[in-house]
N, C-alpha and C. Protein backbone atom coordinates (compact mmCIF):
# COMPACT_ATOMS: atom_id res chain seq x y z
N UNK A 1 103.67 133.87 93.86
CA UNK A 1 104.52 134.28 92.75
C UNK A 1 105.68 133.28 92.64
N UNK A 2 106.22 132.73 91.16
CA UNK A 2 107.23 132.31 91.23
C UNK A 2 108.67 132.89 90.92
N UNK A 3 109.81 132.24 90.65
CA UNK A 3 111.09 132.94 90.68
C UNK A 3 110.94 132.47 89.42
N UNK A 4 112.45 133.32 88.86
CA UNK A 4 112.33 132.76 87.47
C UNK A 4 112.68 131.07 86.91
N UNK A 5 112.31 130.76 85.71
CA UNK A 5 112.12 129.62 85.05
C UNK A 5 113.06 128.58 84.95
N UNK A 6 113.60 127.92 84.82
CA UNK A 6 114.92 127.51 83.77
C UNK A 6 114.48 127.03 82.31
N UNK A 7 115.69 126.73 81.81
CA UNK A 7 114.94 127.28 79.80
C UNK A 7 114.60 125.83 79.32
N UNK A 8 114.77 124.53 80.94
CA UNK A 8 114.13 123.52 80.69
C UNK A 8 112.29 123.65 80.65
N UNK A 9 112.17 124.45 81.67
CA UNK A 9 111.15 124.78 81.52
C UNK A 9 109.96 125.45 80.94
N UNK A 10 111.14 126.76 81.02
CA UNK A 10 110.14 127.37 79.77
C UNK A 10 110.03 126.65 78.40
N UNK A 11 111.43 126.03 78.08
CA UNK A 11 110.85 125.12 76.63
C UNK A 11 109.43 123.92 76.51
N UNK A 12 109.41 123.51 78.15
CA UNK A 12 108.10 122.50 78.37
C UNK A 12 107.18 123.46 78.31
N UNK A 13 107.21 124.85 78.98
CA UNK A 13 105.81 125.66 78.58
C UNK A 13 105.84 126.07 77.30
N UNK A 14 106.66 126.35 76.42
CA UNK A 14 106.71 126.89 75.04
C UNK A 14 105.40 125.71 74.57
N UNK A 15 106.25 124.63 74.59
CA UNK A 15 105.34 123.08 74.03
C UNK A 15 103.90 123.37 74.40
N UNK A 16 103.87 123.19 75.93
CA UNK A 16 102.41 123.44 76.28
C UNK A 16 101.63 124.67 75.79
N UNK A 17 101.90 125.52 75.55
CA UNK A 17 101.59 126.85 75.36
C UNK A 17 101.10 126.89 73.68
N UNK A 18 101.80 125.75 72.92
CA UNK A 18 101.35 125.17 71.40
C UNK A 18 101.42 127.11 70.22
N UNK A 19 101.97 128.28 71.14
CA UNK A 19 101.64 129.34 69.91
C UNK A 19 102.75 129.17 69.40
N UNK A 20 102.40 129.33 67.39
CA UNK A 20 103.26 129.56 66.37
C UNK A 20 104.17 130.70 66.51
N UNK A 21 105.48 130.37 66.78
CA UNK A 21 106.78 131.24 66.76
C UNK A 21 107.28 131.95 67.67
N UNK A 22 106.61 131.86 68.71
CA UNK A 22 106.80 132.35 69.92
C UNK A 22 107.95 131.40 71.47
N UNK A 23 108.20 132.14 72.02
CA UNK A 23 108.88 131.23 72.90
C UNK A 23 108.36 131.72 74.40
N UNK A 24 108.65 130.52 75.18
CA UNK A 24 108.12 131.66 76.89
C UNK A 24 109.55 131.73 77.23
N UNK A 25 109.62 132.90 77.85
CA UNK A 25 110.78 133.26 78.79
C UNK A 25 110.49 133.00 80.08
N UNK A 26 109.48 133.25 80.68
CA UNK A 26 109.21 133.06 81.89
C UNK A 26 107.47 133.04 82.49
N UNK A 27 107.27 132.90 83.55
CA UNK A 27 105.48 132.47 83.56
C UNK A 27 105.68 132.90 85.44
N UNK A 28 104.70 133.61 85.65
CA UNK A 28 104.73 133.72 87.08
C UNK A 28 103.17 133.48 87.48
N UNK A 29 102.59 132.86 88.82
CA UNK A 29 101.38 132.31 89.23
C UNK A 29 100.98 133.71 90.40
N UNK A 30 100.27 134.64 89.56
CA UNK A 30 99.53 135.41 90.60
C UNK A 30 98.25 134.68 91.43
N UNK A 31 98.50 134.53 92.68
CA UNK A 31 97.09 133.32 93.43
C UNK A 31 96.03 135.15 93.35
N UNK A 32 94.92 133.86 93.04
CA UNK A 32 93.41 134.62 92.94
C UNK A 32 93.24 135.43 91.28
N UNK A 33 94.23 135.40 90.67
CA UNK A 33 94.37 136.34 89.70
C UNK A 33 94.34 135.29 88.34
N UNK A 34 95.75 135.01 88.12
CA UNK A 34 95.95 134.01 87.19
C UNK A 34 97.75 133.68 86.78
N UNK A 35 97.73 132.85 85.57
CA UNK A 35 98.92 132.70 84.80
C UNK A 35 99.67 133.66 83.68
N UNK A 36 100.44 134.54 84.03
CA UNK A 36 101.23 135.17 83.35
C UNK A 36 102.01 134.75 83.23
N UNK A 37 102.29 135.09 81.43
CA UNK A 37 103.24 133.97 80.22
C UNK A 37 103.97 135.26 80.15
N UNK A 38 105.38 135.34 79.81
CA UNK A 38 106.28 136.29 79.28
C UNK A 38 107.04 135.26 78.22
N UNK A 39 106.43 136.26 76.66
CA UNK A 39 106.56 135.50 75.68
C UNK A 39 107.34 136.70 74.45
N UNK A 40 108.35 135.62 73.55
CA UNK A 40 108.86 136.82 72.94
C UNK A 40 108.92 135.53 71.44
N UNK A 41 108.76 136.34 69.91
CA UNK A 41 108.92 136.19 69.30
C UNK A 41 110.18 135.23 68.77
N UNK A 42 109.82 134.15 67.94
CA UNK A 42 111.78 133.50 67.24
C UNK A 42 111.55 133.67 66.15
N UNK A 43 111.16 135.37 65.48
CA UNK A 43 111.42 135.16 64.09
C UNK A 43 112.92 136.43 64.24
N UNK A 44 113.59 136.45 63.22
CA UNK A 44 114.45 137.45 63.50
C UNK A 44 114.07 138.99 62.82
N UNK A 45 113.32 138.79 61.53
CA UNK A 45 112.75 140.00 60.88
C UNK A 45 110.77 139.66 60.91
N UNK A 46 110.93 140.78 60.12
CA UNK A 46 109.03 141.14 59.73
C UNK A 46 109.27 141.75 58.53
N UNK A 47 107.69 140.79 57.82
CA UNK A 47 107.73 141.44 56.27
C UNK A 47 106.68 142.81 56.59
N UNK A 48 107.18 144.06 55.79
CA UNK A 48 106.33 145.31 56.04
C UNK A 48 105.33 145.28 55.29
N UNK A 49 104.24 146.07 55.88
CA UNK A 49 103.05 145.66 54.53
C UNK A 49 103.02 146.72 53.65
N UNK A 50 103.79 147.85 53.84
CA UNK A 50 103.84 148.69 52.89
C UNK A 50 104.69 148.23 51.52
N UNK A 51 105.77 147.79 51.54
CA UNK A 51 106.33 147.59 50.18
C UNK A 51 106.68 145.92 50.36
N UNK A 52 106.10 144.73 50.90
CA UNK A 52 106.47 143.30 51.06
C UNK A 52 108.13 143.15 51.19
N UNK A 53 109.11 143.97 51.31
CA UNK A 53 110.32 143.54 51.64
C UNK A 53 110.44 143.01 53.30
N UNK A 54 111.22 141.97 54.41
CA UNK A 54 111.58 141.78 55.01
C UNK A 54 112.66 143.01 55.56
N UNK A 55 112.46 143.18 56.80
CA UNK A 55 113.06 143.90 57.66
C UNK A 55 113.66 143.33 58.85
N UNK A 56 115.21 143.38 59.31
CA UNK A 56 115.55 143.04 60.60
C UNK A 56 115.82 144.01 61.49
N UNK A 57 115.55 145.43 61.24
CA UNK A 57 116.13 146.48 61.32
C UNK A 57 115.06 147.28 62.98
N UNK A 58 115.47 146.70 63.90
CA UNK A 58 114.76 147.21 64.98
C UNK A 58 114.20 148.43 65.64
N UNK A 59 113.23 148.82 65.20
CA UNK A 59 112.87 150.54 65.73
C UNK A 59 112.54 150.67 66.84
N UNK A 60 111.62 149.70 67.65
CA UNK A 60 111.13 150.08 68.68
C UNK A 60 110.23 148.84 69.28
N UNK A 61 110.35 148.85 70.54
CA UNK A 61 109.62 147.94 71.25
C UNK A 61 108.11 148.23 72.03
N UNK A 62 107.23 147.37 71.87
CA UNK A 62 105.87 147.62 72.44
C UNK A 62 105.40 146.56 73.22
N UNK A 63 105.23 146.91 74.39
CA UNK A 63 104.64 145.59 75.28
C UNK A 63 103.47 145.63 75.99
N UNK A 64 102.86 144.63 75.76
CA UNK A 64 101.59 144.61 76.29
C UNK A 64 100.83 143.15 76.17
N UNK A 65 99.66 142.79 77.16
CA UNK A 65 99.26 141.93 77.60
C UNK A 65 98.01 141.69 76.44
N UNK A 66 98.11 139.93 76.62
CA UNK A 66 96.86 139.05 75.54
C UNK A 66 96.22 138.11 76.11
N UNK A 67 95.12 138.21 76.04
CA UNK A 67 94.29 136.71 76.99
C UNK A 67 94.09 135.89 76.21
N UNK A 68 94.50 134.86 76.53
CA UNK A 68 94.44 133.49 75.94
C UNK A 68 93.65 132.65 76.83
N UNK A 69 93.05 131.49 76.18
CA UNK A 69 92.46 130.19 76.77
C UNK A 69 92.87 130.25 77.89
N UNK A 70 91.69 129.91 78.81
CA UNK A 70 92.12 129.55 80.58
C UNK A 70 92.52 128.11 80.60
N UNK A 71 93.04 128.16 81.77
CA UNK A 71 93.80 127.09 81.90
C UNK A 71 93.10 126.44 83.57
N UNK A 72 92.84 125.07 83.04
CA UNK A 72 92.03 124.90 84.89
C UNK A 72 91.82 126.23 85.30
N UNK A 73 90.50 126.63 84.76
CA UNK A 73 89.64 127.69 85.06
C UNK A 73 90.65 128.63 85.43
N UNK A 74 91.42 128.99 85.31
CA UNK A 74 92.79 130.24 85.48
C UNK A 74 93.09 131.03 84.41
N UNK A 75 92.70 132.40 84.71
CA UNK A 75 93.10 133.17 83.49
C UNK A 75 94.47 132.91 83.03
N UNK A 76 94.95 133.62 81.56
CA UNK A 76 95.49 133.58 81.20
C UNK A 76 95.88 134.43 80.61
N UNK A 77 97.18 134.83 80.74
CA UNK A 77 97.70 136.30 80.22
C UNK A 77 99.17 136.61 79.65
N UNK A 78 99.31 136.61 78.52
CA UNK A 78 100.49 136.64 77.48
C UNK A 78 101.25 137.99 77.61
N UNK A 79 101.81 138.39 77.99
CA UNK A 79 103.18 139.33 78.12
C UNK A 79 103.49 139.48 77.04
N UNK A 80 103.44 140.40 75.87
CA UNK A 80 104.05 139.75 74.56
C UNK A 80 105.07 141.45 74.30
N UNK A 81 105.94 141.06 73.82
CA UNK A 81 106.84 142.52 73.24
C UNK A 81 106.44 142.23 71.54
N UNK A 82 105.77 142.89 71.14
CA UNK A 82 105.46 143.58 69.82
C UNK A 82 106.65 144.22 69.31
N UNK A 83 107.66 143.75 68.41
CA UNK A 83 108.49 144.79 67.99
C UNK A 83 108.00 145.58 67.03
N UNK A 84 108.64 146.87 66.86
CA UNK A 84 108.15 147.66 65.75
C UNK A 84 109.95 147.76 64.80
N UNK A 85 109.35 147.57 63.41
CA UNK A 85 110.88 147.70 62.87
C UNK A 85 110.58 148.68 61.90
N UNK A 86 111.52 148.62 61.38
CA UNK A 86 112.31 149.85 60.25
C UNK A 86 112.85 149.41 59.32
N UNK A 87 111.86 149.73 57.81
CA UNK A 87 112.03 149.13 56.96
C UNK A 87 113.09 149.90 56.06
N UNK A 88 114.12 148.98 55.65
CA UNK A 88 115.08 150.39 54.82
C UNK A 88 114.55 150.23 53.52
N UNK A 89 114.02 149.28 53.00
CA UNK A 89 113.79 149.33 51.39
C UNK A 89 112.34 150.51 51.15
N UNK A 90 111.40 150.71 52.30
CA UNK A 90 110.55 151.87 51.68
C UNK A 90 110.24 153.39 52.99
N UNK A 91 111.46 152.85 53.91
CA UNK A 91 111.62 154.03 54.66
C UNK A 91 110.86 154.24 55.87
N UNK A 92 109.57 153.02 56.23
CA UNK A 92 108.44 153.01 57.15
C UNK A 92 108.90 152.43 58.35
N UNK A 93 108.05 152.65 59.30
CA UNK A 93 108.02 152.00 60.35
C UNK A 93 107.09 151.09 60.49
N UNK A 94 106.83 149.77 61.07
CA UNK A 94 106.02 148.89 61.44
C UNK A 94 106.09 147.48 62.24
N UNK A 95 104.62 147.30 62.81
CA UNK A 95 104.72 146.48 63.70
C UNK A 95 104.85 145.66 63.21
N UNK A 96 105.10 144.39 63.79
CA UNK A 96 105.30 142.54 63.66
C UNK A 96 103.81 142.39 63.77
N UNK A 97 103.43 141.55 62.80
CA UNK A 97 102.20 140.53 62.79
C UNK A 97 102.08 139.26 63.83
N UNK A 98 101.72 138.90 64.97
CA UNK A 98 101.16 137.88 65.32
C UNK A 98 100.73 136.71 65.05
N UNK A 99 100.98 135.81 64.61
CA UNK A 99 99.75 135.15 63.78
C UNK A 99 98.29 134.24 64.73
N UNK A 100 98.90 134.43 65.63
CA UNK A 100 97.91 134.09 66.84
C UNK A 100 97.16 135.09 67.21
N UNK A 101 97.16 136.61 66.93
CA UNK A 101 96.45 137.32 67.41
C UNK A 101 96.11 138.44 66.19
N UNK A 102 95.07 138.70 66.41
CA UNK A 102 94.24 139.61 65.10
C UNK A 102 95.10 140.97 65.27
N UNK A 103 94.90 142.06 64.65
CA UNK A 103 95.59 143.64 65.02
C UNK A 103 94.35 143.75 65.87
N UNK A 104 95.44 144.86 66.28
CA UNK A 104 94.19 145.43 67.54
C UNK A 104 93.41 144.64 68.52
N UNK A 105 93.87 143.48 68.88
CA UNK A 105 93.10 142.46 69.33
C UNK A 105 93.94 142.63 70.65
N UNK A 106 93.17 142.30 72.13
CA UNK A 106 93.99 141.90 73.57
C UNK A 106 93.57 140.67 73.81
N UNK A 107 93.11 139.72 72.53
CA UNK A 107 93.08 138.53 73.17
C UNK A 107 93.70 137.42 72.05
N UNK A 108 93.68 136.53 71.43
CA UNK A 108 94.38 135.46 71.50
C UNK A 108 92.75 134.86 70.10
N UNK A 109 93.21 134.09 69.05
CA UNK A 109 92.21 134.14 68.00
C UNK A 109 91.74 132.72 68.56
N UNK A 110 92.66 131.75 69.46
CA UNK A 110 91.65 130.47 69.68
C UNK A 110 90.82 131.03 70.93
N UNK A 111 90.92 131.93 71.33
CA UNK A 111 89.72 132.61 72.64
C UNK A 111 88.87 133.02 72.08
N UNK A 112 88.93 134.13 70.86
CA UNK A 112 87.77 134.37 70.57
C UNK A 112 86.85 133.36 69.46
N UNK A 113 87.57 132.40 69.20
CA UNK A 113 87.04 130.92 68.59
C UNK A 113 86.19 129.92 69.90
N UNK A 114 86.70 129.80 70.63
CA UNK A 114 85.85 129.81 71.87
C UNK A 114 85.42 130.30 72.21
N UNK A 115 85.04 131.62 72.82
CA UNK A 115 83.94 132.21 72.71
C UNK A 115 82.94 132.02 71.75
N UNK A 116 83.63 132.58 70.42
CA UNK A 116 82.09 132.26 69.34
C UNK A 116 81.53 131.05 70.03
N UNK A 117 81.87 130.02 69.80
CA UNK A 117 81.40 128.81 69.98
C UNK A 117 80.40 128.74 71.40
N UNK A 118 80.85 129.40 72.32
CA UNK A 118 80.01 129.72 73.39
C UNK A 118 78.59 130.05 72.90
N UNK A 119 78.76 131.15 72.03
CA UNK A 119 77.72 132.72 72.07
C UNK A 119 76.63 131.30 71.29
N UNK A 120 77.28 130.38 70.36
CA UNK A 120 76.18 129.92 69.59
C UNK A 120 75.31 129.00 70.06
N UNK A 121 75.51 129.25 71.35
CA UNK A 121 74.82 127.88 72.08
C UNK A 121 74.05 128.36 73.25
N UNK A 122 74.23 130.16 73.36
CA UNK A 122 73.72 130.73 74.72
C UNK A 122 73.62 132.39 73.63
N UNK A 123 73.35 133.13 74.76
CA UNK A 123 73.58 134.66 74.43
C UNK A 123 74.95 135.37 74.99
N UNK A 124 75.22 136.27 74.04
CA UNK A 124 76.20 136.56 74.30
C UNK A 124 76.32 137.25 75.56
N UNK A 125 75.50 138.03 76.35
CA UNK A 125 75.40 138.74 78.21
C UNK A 125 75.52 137.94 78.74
N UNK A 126 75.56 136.09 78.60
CA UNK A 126 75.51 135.46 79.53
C UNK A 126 76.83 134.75 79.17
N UNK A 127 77.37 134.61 78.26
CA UNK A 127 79.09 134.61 78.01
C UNK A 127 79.73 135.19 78.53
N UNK A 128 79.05 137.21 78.17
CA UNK A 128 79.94 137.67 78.62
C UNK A 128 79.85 137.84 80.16
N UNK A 129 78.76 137.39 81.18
CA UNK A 129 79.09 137.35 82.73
C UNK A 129 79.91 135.82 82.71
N UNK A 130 79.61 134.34 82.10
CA UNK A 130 80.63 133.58 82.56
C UNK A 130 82.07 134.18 82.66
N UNK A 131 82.03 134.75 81.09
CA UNK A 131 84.13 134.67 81.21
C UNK A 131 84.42 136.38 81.67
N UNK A 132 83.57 136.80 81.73
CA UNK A 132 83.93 138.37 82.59
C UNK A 132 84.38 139.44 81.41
N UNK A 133 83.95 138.94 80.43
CA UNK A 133 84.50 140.02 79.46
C UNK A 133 83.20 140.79 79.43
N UNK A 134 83.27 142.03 78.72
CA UNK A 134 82.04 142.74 78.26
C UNK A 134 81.32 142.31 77.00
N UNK A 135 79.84 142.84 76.94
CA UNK A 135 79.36 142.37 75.53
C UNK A 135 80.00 142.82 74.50
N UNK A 136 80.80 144.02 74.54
CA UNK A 136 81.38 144.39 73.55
C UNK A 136 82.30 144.12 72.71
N UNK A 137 83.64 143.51 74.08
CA UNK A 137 84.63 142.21 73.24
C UNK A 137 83.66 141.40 72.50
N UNK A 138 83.22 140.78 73.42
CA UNK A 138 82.27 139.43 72.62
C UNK A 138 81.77 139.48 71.07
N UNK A 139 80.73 140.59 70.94
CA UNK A 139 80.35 141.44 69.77
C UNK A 139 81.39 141.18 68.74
N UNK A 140 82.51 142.41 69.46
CA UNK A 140 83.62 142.55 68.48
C UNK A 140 84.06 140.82 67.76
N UNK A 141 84.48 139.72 68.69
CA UNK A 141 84.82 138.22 68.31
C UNK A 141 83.47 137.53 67.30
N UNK A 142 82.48 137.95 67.56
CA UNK A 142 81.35 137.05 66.05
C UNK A 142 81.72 138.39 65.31
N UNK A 143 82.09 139.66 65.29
CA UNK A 143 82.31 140.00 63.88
C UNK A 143 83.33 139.58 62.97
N UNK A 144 84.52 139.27 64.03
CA UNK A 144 86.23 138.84 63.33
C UNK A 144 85.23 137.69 62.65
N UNK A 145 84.92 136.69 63.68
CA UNK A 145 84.56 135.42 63.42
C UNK A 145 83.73 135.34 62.06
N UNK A 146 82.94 136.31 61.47
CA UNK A 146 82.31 136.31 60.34
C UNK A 146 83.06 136.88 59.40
N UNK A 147 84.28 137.95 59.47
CA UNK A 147 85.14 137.86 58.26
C UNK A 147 85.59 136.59 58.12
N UNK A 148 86.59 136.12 59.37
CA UNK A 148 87.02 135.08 59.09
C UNK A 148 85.96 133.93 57.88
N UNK A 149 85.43 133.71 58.35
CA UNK A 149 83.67 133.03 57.87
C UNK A 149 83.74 133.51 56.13
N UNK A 150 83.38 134.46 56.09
CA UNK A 150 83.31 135.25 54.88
C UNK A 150 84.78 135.19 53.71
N UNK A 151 85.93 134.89 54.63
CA UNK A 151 87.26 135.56 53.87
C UNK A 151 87.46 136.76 53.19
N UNK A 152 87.28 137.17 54.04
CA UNK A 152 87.51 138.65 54.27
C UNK A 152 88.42 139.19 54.95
């Protein structure tokens, strides 16, 4: 495990780390396990999708973990705080959009772009024993992958 970062550093992992709008705060090395990123948003509001106005208005915080691309064969695992805000122009509550990660998604959209790319060259049971996911993530990533495909 490491101690924490300095913000020389985390700005060199921000760089390395290449996600849109995000920053690392800190990264700790579980041995046998992997790389945990603690990553937080630099936008200051979210547009709501109920009425398109911008919100800075903070309701609530949600945190939870995203797998991203391994790194020298080392998992990889995003810490991310999801804010939820409070829109005053139509009264709702809602989450922040990602743009690196689909809704409802625990992984990261260039993973499951890699993956696809896997599945099309093998079957997907044998993807899913390389990278340890189930067939079912997998599944789920060629369906995104065919809206995406589709524009949809």
């Amino acid at each position: 495990m490491s101690a924490m970062i300095t913000k020389s550093q985390a700005s060199q992992l921000t760089e390395l780390l290449g996600l849109p709008e995000v920053d690392v705060d800190d990264m700790t090395v579980v041995d046998g396990v992997g790389l945990f990123f603690v990553i937080r948003s630099t936008r200051r509001d979210a547009e709501c999708p109920h009425c398109g106005k911008r919100s800075g208005h903070l309701h609530t915080n949600h945190r939870y973990n995203i797998e991203d691309l391994p790194w020298n064969a080392q998992l990889v695992v995003l810490r991310v705080n999801r804010r939820q805000f409070w829109c005053q122009s139509c009264g709702q509550a809602f989450s922040e959009e990602l743009g690196f990660v689909k809704k409802n998604r625990s992984y990261t959209q260039r993973l499951a772009h890699q993956i696809v790319s896997q599945v099309l060259g093998s079957s997907i049971h044998s993807v899913a024993a390389r990278t340890g996911m189930s067939d079912e993530q997998i599944e789920t990533m060629l369906e995104d992958a065919g809206e995406d495909y589709s524009g949809s």
